[in-house]
Each structure stands twice: as structure tokens, then as C-alpha cells.
C-alpha atoms as a PDB file:
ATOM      1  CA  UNK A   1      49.059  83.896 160.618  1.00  0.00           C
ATOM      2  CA  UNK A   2      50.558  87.482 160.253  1.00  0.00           C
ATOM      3  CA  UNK A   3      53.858  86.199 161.212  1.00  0.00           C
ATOM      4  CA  UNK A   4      54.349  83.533 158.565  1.00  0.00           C
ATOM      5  CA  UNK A   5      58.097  83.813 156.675  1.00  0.00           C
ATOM      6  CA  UNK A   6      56.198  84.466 153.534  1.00  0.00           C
ATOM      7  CA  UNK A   7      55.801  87.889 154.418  1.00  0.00           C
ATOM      8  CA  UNK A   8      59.569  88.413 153.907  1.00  0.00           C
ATOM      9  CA  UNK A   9      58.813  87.084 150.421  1.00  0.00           C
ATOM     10  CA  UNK A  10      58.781  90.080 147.559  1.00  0.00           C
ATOM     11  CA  UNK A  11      57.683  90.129 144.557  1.00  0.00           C
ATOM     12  CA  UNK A  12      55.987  91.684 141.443  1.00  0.00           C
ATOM     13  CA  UNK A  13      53.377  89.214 141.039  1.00  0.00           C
ATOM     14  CA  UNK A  14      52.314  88.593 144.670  1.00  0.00           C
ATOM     15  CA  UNK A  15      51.396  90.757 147.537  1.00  0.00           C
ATOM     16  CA  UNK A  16      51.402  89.916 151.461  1.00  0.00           C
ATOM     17  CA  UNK A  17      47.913  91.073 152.265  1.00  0.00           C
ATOM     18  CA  UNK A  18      44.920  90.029 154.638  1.00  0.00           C
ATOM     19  CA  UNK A  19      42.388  87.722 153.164  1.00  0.00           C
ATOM     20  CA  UNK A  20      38.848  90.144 153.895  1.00  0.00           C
ATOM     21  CA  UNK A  21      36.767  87.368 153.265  1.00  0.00           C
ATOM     22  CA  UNK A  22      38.392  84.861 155.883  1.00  0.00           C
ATOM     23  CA  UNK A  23      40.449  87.417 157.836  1.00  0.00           C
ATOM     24  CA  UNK A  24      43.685  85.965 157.626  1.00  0.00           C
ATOM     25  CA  UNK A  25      46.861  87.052 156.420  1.00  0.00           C
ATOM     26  CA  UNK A  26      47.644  85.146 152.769  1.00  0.00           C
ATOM     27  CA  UNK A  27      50.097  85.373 150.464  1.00  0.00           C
ATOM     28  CA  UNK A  28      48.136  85.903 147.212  1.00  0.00           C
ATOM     29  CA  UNK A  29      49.920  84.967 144.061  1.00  0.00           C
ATOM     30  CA  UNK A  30      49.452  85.692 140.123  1.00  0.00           C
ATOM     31  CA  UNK A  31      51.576  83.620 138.508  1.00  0.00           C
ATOM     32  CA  UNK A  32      52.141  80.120 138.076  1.00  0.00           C
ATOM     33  CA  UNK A  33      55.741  80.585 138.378  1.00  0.00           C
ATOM     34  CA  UNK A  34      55.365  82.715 142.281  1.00  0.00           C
ATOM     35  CA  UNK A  35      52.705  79.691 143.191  1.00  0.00           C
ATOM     36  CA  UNK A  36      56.182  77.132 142.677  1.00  0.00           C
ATOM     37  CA  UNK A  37      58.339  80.154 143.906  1.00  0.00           C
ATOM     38  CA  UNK A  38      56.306  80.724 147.214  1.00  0.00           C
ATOM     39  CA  UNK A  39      55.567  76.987 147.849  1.00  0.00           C
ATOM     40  CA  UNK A  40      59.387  76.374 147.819  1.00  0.00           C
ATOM     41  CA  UNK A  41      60.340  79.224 149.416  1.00  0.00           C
ATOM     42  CA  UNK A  42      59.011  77.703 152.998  1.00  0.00           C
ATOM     43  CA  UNK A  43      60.282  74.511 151.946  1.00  0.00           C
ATOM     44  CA  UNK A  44      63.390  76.078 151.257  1.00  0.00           C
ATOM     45  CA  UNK A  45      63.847  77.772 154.657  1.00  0.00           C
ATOM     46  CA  UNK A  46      62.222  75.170 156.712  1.00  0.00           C
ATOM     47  CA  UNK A  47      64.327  72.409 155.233  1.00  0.00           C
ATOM     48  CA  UNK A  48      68.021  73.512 155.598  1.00  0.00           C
ATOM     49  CA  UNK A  49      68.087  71.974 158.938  1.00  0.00           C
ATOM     50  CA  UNK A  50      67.293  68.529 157.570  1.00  0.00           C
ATOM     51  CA  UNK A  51      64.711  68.135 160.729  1.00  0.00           C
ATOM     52  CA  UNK A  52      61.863  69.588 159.343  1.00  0.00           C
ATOM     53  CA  UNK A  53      59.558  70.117 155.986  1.00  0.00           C
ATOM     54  CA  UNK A  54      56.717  71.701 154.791  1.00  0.00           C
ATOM     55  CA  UNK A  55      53.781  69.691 152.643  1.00  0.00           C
ATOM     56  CA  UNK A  56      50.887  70.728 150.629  1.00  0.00           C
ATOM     57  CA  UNK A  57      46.823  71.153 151.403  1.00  0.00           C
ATOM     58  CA  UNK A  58      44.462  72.783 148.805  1.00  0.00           C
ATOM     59  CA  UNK A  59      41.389  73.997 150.742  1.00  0.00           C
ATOM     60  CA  UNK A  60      38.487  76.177 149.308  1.00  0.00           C
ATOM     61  CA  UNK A  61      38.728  78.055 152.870  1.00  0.00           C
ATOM     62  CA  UNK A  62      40.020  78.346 155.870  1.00  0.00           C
ATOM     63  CA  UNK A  63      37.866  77.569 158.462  1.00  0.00           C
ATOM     64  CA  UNK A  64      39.070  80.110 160.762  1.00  0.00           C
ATOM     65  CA  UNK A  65      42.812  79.127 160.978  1.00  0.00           C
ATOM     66  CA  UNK A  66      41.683  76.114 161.995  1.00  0.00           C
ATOM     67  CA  UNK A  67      43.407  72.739 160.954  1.00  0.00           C
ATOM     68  CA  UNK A  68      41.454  69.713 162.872  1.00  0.00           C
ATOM     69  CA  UNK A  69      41.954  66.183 161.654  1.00  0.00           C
ATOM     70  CA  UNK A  70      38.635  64.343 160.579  1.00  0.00           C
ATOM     71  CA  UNK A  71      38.602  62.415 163.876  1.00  0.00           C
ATOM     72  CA  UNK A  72      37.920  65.748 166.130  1.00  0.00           C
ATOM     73  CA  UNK A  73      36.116  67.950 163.770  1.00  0.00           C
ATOM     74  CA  UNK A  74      32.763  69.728 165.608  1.00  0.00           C
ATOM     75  CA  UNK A  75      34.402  68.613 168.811  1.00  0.00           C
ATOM     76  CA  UNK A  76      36.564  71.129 171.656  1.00  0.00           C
ATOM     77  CA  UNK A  77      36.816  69.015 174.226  1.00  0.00           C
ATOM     78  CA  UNK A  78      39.680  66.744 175.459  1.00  0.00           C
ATOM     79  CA  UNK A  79      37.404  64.378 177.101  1.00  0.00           C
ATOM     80  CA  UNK A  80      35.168  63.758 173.832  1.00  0.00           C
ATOM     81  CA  UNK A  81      38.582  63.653 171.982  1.00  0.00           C
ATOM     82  CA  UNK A  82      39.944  60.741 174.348  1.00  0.00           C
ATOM     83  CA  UNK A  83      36.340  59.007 173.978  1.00  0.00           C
ATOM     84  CA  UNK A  84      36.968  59.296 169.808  1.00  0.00           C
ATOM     85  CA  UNK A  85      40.701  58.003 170.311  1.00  0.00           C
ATOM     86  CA  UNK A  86      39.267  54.608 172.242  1.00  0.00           C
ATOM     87  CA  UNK A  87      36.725  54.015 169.389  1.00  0.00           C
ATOM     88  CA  UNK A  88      39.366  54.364 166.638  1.00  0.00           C
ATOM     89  CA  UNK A  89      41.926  52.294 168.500  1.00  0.00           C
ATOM     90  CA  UNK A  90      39.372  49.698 168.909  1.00  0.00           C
ATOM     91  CA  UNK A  91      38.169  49.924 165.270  1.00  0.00           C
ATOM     92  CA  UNK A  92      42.056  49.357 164.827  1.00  0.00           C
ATOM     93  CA  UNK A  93      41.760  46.590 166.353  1.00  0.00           C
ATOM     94  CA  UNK A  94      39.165  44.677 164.165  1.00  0.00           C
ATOM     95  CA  UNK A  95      40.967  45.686 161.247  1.00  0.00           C
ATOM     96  CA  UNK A  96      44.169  43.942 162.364  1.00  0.00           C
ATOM     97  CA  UNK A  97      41.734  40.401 162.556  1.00  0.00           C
ATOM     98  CA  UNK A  98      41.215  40.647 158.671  1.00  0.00           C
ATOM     99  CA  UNK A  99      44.572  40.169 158.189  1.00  0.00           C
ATOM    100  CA  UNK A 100      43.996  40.544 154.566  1.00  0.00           C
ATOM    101  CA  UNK A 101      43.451  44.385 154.213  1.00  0.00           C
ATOM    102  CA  UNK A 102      46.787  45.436 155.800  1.00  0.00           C
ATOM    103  CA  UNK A 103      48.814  42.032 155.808  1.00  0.00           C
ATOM    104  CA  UNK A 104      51.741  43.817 153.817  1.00  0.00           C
ATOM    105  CA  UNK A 105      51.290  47.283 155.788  1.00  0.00           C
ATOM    106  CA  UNK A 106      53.418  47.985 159.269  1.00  0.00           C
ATOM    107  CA  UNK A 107      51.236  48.585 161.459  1.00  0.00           C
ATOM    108  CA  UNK A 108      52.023  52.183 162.185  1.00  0.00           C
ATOM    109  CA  UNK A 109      50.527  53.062 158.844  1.00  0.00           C
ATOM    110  CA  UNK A 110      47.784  51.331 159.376  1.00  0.00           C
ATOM    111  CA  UNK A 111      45.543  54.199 160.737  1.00  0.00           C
ATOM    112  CA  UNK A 112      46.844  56.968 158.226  1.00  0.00           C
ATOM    113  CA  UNK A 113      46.354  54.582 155.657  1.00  0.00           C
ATOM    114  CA  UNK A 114      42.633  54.040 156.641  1.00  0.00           C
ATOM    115  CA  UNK A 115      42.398  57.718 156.646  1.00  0.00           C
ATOM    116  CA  UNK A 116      43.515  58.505 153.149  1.00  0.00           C
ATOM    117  CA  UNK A 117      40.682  55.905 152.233  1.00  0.00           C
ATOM    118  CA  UNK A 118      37.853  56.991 154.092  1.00  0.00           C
ATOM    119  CA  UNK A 119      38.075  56.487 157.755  1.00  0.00           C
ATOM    120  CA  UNK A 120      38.030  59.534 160.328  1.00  0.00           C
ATOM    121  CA  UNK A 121      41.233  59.312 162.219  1.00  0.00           C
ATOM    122  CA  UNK A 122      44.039  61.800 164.249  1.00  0.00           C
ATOM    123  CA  UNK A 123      45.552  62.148 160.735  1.00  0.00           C
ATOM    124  CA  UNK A 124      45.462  65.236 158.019  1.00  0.00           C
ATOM    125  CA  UNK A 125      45.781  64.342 154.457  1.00  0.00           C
ATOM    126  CA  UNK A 126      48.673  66.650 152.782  1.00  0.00           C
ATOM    127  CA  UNK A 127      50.254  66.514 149.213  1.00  0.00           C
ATOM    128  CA  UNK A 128      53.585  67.013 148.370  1.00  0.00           C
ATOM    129  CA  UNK A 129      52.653  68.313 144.691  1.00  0.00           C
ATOM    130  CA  UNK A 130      51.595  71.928 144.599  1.00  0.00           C
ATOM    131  CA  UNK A 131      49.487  71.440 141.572  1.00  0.00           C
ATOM    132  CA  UNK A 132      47.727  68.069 142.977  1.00  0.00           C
ATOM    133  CA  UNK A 133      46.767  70.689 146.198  1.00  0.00           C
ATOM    134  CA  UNK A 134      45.565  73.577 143.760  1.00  0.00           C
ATOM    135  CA  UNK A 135      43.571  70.699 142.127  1.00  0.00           C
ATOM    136  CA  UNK A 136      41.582  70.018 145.503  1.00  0.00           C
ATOM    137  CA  UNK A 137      41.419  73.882 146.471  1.00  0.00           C
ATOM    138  CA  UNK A 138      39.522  74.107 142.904  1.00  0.00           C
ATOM    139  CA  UNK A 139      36.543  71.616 144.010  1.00  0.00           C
ATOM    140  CA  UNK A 140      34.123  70.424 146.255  1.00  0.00           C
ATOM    141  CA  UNK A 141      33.682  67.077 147.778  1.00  0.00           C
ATOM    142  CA  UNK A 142      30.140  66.135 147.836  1.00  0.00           C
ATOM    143  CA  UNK A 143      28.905  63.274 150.801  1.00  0.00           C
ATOM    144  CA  UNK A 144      26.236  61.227 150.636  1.00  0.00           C
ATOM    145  CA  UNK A 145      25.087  58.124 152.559  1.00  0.00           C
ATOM    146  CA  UNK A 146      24.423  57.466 156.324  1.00  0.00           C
ATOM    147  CA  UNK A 147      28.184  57.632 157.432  1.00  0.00           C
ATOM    148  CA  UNK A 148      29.059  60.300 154.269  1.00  0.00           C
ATOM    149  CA  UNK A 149      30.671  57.025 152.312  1.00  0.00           C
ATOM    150  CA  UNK A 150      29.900  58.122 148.738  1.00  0.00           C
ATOM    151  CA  UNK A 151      31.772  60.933 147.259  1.00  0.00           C
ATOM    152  CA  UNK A 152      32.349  62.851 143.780  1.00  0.00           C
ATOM    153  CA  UNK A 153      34.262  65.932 143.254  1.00  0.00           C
ATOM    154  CA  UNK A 154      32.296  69.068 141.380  1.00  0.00           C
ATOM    155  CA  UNK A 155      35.116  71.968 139.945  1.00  0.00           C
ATOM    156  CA  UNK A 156      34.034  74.988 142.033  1.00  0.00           C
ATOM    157  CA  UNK A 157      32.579  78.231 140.308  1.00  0.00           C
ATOM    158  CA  UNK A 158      34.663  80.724 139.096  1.00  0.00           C
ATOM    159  CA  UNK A 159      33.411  84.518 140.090  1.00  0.00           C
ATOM    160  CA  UNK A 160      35.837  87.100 140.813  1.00  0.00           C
ATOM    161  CA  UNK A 161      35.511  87.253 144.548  1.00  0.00           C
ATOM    162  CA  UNK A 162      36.276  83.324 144.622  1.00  0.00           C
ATOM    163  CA  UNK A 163      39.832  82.078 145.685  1.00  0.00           C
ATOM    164  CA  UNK A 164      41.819  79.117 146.211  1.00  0.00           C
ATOM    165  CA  UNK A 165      43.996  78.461 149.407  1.00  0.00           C
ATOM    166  CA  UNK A 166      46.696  76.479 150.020  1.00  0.00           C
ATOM    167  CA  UNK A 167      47.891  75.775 153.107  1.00  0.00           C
ATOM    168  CA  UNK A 168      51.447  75.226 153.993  1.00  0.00           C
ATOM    169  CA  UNK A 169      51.770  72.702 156.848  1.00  0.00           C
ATOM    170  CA  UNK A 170      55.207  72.364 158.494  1.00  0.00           C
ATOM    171  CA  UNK A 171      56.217  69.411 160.421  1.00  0.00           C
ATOM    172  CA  UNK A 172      59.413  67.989 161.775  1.00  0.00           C
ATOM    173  CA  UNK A 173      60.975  65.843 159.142  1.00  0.00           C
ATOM    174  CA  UNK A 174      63.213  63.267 161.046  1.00  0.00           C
ATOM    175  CA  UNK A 175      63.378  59.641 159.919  1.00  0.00           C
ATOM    176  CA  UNK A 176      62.996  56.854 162.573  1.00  0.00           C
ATOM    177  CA  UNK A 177      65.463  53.829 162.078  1.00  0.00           C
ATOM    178  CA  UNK A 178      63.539  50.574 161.001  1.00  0.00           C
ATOM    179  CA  UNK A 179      60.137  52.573 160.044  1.00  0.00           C
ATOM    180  CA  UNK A 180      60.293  53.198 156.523  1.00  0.00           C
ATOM    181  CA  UNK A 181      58.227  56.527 155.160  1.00  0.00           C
ATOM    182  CA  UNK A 182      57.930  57.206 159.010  1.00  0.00           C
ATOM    183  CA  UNK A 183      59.387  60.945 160.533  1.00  0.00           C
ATOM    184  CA  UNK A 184      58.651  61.933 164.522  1.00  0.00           C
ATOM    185  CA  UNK A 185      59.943  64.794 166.760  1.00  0.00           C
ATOM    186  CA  UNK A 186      59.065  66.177 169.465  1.00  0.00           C
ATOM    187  CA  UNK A 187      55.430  68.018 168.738  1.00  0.00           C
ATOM    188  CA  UNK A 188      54.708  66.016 164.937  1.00  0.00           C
ATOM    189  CA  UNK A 189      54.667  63.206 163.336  1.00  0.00           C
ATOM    190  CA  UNK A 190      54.486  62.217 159.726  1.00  0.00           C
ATOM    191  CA  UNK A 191      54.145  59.188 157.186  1.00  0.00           C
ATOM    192  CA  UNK A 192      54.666  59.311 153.406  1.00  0.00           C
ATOM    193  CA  UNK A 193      52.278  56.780 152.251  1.00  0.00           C
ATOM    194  CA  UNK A 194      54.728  56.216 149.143  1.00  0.00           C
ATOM    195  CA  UNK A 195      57.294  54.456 151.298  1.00  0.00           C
ATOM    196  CA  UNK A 196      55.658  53.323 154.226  1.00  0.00           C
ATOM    197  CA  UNK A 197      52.686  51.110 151.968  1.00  0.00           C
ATOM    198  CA  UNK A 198      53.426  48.952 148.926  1.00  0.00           C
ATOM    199  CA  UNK A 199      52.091  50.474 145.613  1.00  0.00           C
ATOM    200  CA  UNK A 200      49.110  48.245 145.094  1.00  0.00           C
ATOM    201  CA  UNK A 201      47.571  51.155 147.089  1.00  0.00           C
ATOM    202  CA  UNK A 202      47.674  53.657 144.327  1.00  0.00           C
ATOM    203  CA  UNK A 203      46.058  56.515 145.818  1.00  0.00           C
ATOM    204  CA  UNK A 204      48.683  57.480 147.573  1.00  0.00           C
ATOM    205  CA  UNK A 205      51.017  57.533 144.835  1.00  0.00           C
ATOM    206  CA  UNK A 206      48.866  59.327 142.385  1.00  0.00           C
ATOM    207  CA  UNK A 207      47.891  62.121 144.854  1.00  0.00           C
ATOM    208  CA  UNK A 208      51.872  62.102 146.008  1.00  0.00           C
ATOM    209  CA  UNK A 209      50.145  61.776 149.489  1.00  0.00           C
ATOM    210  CA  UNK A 210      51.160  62.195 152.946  1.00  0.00           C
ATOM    211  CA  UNK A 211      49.728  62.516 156.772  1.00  0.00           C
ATOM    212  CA  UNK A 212      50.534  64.412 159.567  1.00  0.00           C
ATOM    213  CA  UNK A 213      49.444  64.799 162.944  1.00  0.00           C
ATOM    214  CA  UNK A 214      50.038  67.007 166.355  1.00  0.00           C
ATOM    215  CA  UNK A 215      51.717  64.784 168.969  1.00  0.00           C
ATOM    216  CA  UNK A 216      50.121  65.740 172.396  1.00  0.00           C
ATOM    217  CA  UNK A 217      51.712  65.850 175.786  1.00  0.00           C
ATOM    218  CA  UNK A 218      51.445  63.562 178.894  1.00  0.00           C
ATOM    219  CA  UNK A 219      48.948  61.186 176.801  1.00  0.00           C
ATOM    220  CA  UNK A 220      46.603  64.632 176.481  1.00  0.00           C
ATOM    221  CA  UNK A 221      45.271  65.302 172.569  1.00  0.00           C
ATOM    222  CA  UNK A 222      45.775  67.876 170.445  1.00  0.00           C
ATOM    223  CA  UNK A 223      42.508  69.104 168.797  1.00  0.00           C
ATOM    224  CA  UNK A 224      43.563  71.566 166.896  1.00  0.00           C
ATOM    225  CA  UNK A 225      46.868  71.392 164.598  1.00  0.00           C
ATOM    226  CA  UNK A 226      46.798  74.852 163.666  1.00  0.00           C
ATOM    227  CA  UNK A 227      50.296  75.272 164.989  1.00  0.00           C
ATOM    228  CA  UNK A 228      51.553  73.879 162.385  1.00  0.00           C
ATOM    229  CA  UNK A 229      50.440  76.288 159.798  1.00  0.00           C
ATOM    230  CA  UNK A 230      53.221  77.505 158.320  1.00  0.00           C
ATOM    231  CA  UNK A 231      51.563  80.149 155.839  1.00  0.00           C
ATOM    232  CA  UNK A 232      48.611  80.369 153.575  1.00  0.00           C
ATOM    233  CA  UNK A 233      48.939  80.844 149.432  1.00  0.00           C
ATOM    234  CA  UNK A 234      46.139  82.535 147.776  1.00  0.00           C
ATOM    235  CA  UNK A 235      45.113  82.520 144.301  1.00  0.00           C
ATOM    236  CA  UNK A 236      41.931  83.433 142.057  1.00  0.00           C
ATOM    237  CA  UNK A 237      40.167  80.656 141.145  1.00  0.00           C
ATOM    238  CA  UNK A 238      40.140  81.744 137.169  1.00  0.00           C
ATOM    239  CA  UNK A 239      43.896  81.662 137.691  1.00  0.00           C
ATOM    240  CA  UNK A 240      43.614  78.734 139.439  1.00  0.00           C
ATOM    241  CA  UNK A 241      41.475  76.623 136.690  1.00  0.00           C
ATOM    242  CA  UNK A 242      43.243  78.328 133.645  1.00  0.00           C
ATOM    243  CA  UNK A 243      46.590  76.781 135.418  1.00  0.00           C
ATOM    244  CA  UNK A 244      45.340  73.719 135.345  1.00  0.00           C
ATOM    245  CA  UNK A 245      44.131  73.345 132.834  1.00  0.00           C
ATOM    246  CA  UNK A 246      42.492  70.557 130.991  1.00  0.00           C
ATOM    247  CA  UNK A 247      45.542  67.734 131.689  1.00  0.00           C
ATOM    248  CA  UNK A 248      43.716  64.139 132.554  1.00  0.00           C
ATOM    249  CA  UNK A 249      46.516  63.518 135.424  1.00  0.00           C
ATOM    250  CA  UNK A 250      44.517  66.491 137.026  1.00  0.00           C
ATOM    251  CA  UNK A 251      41.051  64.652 137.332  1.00  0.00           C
ATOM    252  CA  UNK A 252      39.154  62.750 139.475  1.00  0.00           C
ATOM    253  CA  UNK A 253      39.670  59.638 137.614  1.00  0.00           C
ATOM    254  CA  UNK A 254      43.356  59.613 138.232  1.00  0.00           C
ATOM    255  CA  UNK A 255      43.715  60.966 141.268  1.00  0.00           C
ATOM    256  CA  UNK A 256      41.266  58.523 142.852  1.00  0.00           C
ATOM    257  CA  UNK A 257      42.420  55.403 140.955  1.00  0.00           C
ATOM    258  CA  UNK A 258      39.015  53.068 141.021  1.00  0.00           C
ATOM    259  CA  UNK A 259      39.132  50.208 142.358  1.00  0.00           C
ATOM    260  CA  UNK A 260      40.067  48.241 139.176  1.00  0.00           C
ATOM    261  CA  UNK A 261      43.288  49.593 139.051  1.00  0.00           C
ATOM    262  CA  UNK A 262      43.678  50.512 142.930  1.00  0.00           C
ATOM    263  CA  UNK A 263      43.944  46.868 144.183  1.00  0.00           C
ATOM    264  CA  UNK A 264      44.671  48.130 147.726  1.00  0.00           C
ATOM    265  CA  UNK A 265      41.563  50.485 147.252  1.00  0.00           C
ATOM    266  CA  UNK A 266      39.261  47.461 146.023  1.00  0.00           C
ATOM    267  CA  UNK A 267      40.273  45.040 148.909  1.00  0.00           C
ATOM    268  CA  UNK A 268      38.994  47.675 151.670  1.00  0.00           C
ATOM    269  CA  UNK A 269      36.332  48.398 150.188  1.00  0.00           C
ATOM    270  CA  UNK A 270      35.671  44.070 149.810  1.00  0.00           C
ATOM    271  CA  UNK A 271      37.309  42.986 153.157  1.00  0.00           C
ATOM    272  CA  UNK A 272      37.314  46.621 155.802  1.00  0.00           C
ATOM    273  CA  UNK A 273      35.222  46.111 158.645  1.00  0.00           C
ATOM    274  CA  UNK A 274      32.680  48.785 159.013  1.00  0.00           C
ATOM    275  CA  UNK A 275      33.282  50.918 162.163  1.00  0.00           C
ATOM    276  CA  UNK A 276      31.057  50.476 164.965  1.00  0.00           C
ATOM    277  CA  UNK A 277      30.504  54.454 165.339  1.00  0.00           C
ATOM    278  CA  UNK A 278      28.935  55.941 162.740  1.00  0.00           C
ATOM    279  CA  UNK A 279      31.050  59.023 163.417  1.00  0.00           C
ATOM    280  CA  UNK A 280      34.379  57.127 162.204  1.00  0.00           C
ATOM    281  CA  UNK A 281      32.994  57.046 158.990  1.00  0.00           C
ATOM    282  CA  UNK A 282      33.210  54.124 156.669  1.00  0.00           C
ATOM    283  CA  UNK A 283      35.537  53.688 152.905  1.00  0.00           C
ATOM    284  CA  UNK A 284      34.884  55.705 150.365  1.00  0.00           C
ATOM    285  CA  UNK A 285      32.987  55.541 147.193  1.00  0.00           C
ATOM    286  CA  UNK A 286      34.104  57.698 144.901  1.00  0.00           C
ATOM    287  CA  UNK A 287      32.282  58.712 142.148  1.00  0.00           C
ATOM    288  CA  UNK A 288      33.349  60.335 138.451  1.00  0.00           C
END
């Protein structure tokens, strides 16, 4: 990503550079006030057209310039991908006969939905708060359980050679008439989980959430949605934490309502079906 627009950004608290430890090119910042700066900037440029946008995802690496939705993850071929697509769809499918899980949700935010909660879909989770993605580049997830169902979040350690990433994803930003929270173009698609669910599924709203996902040609998937990597922000992880700070909106316990507050949250985890394939994963559990 050596041809990102951030490398036409100057200033004296940021430098364009190439990451040694993953080999990309990053734009590392050292203020709080670049992080907003740079993080704008792309939305900035990206958005004067009115067609497209650029969202938020904190990562702790970057896996190669790679950007694969849960559903395809380990996999490279088309084939396995189209075998993965008919297991979802039909997984899709039993959720629509418990008509109480998604009985206020349109149906084309059913699968993103599932995804924010726990289930492996076509669908990448982005943020469109920079501090909410600086939050998740600053810890781990841990999995446990046969399908990975129970998680907790551990803040990462802070040595100097440690960083934080944030990747910019771009995606074409055009509403579609009668689909609330819904945008599609030619190559992307993406749903703001704000407006296209009601509010009694909070996660969304306390995570200011969003999905995306690479539209593929003549019914063919796209694997990999590292096209629409837009640029990569780098900071030091002591930066990073001393940012953040100690705020309680920044924790675990607010960013993943529980269930006693997420009413949404605590009906999948009563009424969801549990996939069929292991591999799709199940709703989460997430621990303090």
C-alpha cells in the first residue's frame, strides 16, 4: 500500500514510512490530534464525491495486506468459497423460521447483523469512531469453546517495538432507495447497523458499527477485500493506551453491552439456531 493518498499527507508529528515489522507502507502518527487529522484526511478526499467513504478497523497487525471476511479466512479457493456461501445462505435460512430473532430486521441486514454477533459471514466489521478502532488495535480477543463462542478482550503489552494499526477501508457510499442504512456500487457494499437495525441491538450503536463487503463478478467471490484498503495508520502502543486512557466508554463492558442491557444481544443468544458447520461459528459470549 505504497500508493495510499496518505503519503501526500505532511506533517511534524507523522512520517510516511514502511512498517519493518509487517512490510507495509504506514502512516505512523504521534499525536492524538494527526491520528483525527490523518483519519479525516481520507475521509475528506474520498468523500467529496458523495459516492464513496472511508470507515474505521483497529487491528494489532496486518496479516500481510490481507483483509478476508471471517467467512473465507484460511481458505484461497473460489470453489471452497462458493461451498462456505451455500452453508451460510442455508444457515440464513433457519434463522428466518425463528421469526423472533430478526422479526423487526430487513432482511438484508440479517447476515451482517449475525456477523457483528458472532457468526462467520462475507461481512468485515468496521467502526466509524477512530478511538472505538484504536480501542480494538490495543487488545486481543481470546476464543474458547468448540466453535470459538466464548470471548474476553486482554489490553495488549506495551514494549517499544509494539504498534497499533488502523486500517482505513474505503467503500462506495451510495444509498439505495427503500433500504435504510443500506449503500451499493459497483465493486462494495455497505450497511450501517445504526439505521438499518432498531436500537434494542446495542452493539452496534455503542461500537458506532458498520459492515462492508467486496461484491464479486458474474456470481464469482471475492476472497480477499484487500482492494479496498485505503491506507494504514500506525501508532505506538504506549501512545496508543496513554490516549485512551482510563474512560469507561472505552471498555469491554460498554462496548459489548451484556445481554441485560443488549436485548437484541440476549434474544440470539436465547432463540439463534446454532449453525450446522462448525466453521460458521456460533454467538458470542463475551466475557469481562
Amino acid at each position: 500500500m505504497n500508493n495510499s493518498q496518505l503519503s501526500k499527507l505532511t506533517s511534524p508529528y507523522g512520517e510516511w514510512l514502511e512498517d519493518t515489522i509487517e512490510g507495509k507502507w504506514v502512516y505512523h502518527v504521534t499525536t492524538p490530534h494527526l491520528l483525527l487529522q490523518a483519519a479525516g484526511y481520507l475521509k475528506h478526499v474520498n468523500g467529496k464525491s458523495g459516492s464513496t467513504s472511508v470507515f474505521y478497523r483497529g487491528q494489532h497487525c496486518l496479516y500481510g495486506g490481507s483483509l478476508k471476511p471471517s467467512l473465507y479466512r484460511g481458505i484461497s479457493a473460489v470453489g471452497t468459497a462458493n461451498k462456505k456461501n451455500t452453508e451460510l445462505n442455508n444457515y440464513l435460512k433457519e434463522c428466518a423460521k425463528q421469526g423472533k430473532i430478526l422479526k423487526h430486521v430487513p432482511n438484508y441486514a440479517w447476515e451482517p447483523l449475525l456477523q457483528h454477533y458472532g457468526i462467520r459471514t462475507r461481512w468485515i466489521d468496521l467502526v466509524d469512531n477512530v478511538w472505538v478502532a484504536l480501542w480494538f488495535a490495543c487488545h486481543t480477543v481470546h476464543a474458547t469453546g468448540k466453535r470459538g463462542e466464548f470471548f474476553h478482550f486482554e489490553q495488549r503489552r506495551t514494549s517499544s517495538s509494539e504498534f497499533a494499526y488502523i486500517v482505513l477501508v474505503k467503500t462506495e457510499y451510495v444509498p439505495q432507495n427503500k433500504q435504510p442504512g443500506f449503500y451499493s456500487g459497483k465493486s462494495t457494499e455497505l450497511i450501517d447497523l445504526r439505521i438499518a437495525t432498531p436500537s434494542f441491538f446495542l452493539r452496534p450503536h455503542a461500537q458506532h458499527g458498520l459492515l462492508a463487503r467486496a461484491k464479486g463478478v458474474n456470481n464469482q467471490s471475492v476472497i480477499d477485500y484487500k482492494d479496498m484498503i485505503a491506507g494504514v495508520l500506525r501508532v505506538n502502543m504506549y501512545d496508543a493506551l496513554k490516549w485512551l486512557g482510563d474512560g469507561h466508554l472505552l471498555t469491554t463492558h460498554v462496548l459489548f453491552p451484556p445481554p441485560v442491557y443488549d436485548f437484541g444481544y440476549c434474544d440470539l443468544l436465547e432463540f439463534a439456531p446454532l449453525p450446522e458447520k462448525k466453521s460458521l461459528g456460533a454467538i458470542h459470549h463475551v466475557g469481562a
